[in-house]
C-alpha atoms as a PDB file:
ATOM      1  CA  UNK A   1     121.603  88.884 163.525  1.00  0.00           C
ATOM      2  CA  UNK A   2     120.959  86.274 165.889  1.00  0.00           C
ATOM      3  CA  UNK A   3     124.145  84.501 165.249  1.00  0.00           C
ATOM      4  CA  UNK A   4     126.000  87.530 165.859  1.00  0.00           C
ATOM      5  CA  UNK A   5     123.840  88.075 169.240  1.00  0.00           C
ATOM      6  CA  UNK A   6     124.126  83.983 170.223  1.00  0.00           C
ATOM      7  CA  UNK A   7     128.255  83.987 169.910  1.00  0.00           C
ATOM      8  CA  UNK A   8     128.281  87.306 171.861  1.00  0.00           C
ATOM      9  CA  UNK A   9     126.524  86.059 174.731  1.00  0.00           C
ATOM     10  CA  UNK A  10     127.849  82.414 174.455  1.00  0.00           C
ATOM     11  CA  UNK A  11     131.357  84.454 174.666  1.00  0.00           C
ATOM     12  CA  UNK A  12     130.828  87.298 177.515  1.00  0.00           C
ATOM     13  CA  UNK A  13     127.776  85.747 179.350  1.00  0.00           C
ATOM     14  CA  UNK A  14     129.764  84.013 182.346  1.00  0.00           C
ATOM     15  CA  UNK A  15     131.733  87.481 182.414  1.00  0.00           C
ATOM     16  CA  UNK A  16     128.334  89.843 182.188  1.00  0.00           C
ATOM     17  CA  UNK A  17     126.964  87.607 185.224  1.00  0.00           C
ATOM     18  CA  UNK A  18     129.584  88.326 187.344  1.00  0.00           C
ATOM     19  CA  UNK A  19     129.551  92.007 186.780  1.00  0.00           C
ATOM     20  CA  UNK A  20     125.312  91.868 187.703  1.00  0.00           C
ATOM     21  CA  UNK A  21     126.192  90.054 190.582  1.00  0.00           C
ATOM     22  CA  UNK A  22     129.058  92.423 192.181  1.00  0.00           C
ATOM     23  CA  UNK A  23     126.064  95.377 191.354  1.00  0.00           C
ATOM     24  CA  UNK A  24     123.641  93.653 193.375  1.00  0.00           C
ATOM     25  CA  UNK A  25     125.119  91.656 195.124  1.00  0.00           C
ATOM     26  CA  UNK A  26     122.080  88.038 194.613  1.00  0.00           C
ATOM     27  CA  UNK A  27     122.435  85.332 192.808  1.00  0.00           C
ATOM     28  CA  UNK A  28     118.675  85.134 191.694  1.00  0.00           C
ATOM     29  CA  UNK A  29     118.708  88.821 191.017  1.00  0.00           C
ATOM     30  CA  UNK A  30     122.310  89.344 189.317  1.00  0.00           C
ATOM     31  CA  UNK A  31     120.674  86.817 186.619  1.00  0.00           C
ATOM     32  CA  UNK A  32     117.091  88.675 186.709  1.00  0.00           C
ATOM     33  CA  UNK A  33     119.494  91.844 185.731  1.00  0.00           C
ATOM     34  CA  UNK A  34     121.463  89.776 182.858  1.00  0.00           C
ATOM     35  CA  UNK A  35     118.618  88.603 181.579  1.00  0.00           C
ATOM     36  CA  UNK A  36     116.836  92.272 181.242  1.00  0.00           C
ATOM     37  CA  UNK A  37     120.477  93.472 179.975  1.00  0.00           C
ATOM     38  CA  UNK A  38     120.686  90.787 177.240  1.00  0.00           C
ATOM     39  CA  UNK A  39     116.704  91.255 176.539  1.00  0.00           C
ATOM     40  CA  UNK A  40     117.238  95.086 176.124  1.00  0.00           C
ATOM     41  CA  UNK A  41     120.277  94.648 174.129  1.00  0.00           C
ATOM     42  CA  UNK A  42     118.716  92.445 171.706  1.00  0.00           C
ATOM     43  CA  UNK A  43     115.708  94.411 171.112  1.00  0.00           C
ATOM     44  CA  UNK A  44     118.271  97.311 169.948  1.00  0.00           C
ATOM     45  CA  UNK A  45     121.271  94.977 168.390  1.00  0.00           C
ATOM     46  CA  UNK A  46     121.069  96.987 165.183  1.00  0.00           C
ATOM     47  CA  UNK A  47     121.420 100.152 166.737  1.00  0.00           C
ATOM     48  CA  UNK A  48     124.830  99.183 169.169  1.00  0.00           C
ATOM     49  CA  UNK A  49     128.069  99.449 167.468  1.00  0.00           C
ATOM     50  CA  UNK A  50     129.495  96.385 167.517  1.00  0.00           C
ATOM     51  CA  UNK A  51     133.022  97.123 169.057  1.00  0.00           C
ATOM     52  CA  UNK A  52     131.335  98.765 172.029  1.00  0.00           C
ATOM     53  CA  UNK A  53     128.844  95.345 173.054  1.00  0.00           C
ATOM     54  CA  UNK A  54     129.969  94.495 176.158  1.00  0.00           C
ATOM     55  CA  UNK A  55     129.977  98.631 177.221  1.00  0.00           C
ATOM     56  CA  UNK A  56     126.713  98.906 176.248  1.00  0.00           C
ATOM     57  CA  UNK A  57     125.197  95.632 178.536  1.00  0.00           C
ATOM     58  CA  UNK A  58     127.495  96.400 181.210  1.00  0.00           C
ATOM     59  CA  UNK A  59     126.014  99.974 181.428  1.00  0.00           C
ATOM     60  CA  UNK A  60     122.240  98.093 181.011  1.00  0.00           C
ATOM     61  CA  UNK A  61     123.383  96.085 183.759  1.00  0.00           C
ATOM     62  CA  UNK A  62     124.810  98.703 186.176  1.00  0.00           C
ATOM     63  CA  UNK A  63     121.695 101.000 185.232  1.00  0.00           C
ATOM     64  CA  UNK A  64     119.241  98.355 186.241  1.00  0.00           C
ATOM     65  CA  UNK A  65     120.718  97.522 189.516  1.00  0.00           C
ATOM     66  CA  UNK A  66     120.389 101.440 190.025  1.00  0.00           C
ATOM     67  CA  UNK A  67     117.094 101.463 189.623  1.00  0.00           C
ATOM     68  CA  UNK A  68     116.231  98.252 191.289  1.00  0.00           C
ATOM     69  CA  UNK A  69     117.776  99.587 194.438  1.00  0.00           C
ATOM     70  CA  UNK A  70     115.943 102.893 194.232  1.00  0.00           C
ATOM     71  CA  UNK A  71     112.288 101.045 193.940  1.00  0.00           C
ATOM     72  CA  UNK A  72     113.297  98.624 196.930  1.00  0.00           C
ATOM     73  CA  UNK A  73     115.089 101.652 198.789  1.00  0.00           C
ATOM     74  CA  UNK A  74     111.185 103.510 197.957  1.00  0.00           C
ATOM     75  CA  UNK A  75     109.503 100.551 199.078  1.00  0.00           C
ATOM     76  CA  UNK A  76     111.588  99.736 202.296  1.00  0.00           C
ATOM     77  CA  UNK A  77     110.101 103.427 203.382  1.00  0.00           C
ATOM     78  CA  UNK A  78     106.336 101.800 203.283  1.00  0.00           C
ATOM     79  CA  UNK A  79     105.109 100.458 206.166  1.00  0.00           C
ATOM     80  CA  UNK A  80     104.107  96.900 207.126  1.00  0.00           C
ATOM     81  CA  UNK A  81     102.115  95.346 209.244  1.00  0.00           C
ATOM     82  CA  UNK A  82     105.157  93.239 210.619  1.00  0.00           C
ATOM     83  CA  UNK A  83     108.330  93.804 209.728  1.00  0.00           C
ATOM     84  CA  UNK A  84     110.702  91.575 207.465  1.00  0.00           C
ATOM     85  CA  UNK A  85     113.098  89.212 209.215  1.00  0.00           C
ATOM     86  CA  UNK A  86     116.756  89.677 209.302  1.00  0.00           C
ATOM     87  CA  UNK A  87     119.238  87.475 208.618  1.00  0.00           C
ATOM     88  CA  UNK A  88     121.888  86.828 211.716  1.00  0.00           C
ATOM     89  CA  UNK A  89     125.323  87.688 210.471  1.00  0.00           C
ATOM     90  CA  UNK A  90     128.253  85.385 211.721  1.00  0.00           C
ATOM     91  CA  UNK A  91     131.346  85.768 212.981  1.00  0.00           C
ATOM     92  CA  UNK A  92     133.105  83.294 211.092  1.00  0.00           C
ATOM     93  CA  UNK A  93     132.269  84.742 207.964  1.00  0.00           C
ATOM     94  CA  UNK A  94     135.044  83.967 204.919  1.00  0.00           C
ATOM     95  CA  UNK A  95     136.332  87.175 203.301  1.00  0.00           C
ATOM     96  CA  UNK A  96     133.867  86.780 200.295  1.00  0.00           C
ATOM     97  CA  UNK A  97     130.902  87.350 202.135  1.00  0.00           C
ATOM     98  CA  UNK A  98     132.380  90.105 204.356  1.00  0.00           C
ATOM     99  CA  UNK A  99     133.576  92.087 201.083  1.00  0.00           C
ATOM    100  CA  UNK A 100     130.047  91.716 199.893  1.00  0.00           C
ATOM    101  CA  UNK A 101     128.258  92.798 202.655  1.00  0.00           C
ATOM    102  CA  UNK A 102     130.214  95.497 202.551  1.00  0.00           C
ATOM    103  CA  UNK A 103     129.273  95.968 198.558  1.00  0.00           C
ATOM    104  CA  UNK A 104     125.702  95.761 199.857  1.00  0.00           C
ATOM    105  CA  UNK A 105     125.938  98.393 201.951  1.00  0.00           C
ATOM    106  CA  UNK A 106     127.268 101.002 199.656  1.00  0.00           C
ATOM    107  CA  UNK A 107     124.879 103.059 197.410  1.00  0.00           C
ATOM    108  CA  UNK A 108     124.244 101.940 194.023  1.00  0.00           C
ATOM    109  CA  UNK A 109     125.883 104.526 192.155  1.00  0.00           C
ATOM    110  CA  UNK A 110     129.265 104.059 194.161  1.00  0.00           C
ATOM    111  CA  UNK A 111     129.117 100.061 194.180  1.00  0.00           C
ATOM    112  CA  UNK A 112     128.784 100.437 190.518  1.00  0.00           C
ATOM    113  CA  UNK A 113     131.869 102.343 190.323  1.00  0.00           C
ATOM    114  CA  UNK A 114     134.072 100.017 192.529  1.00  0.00           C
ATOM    115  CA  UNK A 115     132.664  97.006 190.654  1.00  0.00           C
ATOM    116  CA  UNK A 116     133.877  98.775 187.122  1.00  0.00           C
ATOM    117  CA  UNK A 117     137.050 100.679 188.116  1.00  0.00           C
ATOM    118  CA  UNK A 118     138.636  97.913 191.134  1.00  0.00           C
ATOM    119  CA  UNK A 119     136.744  94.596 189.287  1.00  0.00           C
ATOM    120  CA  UNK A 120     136.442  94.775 185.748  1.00  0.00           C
ATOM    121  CA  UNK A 121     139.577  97.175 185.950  1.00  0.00           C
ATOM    122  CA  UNK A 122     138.111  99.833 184.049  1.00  0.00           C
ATOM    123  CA  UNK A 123     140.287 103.168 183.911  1.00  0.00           C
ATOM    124  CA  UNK A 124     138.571 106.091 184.726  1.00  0.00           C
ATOM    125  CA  UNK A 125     137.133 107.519 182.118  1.00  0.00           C
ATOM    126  CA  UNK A 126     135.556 104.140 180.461  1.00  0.00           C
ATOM    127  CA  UNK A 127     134.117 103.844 184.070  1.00  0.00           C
ATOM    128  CA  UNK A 128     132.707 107.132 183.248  1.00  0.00           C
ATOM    129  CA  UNK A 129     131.187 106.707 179.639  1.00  0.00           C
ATOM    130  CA  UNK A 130     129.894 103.129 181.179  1.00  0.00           C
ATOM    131  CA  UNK A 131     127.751 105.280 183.809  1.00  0.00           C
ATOM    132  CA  UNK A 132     127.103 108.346 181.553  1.00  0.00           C
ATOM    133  CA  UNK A 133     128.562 110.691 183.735  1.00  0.00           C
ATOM    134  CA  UNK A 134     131.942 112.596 184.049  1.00  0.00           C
ATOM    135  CA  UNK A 135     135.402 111.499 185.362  1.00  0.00           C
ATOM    136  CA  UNK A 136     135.256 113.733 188.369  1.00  0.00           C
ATOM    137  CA  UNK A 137     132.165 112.179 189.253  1.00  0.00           C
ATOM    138  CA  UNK A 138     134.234 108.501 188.910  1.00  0.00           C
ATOM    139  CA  UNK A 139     136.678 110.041 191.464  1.00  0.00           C
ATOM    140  CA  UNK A 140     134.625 111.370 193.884  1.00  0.00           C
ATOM    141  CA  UNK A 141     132.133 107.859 194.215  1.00  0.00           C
ATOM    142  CA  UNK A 142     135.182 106.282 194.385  1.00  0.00           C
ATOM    143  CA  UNK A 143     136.858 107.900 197.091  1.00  0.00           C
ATOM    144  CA  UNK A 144     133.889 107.627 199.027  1.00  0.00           C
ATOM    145  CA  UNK A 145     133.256 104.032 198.502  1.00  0.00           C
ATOM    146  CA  UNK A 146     136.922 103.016 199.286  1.00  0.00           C
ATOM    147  CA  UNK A 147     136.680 105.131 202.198  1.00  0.00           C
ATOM    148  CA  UNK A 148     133.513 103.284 203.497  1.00  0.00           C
ATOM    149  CA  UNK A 149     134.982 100.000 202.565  1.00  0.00           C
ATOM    150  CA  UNK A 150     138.562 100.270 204.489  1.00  0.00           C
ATOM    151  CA  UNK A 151     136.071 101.380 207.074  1.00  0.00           C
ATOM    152  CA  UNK A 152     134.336  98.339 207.289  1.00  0.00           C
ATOM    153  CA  UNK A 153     136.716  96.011 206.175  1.00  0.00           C
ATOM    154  CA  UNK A 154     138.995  97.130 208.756  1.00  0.00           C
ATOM    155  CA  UNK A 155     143.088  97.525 208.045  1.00  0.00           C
ATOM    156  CA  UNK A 156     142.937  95.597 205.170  1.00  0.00           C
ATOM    157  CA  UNK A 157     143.237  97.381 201.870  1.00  0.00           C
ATOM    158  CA  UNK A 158     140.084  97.493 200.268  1.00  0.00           C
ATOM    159  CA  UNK A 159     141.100  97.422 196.636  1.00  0.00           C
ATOM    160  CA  UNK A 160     143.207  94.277 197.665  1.00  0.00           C
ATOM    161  CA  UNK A 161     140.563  92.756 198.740  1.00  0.00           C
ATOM    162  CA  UNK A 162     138.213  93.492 195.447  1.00  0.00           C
ATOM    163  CA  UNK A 163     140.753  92.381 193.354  1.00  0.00           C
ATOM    164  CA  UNK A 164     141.581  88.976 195.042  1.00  0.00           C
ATOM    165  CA  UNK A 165     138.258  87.653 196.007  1.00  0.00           C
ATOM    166  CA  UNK A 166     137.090  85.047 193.986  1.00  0.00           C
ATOM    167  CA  UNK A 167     133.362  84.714 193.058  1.00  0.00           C
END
């Protein structure tokens, strides 16, 4: 068993991390969600089938990042006594941050479906089984994520710009 689980990771890990870190969008945190992901998998290795691994941590991933954002979106609501700083964004800002800023800015559940369907260049429906709900659902977040993106990315094509940025 934890051969199996050691070659698995050893294989997909570098590929798993990038997938956390286009749902988050953090260095620090995509690992934090790779970690849980791997951790969770693990703990149910017998239970997985074993042509559907990388499915099943990708959707560990994605759903952790979901929740994540929730509890931070909850806790952003509280009040402090000060408030946090803010970072001063740049104007001579390469194309890889500007495409994740604009990442960041999208709602988990649609970031998750741009990083699956315009990333990883999953079709539709494995998009769909990945985030447990149905292909119409796919369509719609997507839409409205590529609509926000060409928004803020301006006249270039959005998925153009997914699919040639390197991380």
């Amino acid at each position: 068993m934890e051969h199996d689980f050691g070659s698995f990771v050893a294989a997909r890990a570098t590929s798993l991390l990038r997938v956390a870190y286009l749902a988050c969008g953090d260095e620090t945190e995509a690992e934090d969600l790779l970690q849980t992901a791997l951790e969770r998998t693990y703990r149910n290795w017998d239970r997985v089938r074993h042509d559907s691994l990388e499915p099943y941590v990708r959707r560990v991933i994605i759903n952790a990042a979901i929740s994540r954002a929730r509890r931070r979106a909850i806790l952003s609501i509280i009040p402090t006594h000060s408030p946090p700083e803010r970072s001063a964004g740049g104007r001579d800002v390469d194309l890889r941050h500007v495409l994740m800023e604009a990442l960041r800015a999208l709602p988990p559940r649609q970031r998750a479906v741009v990083v699956l369907r315009y990333w990883e260049d999953l079709s539709e429906t494995q998009t769909a089984e990945v985030l447990g709900c149905s292909v119409g659902t796919v369509k719609s977040q997507a839409s409205k994520a590529m609509t926000k993106l060409r928004s803020a990315l301006g006249r270039e094509s959005a998925e153009g710009v997914i699919r040639n940025a390197h991380l």
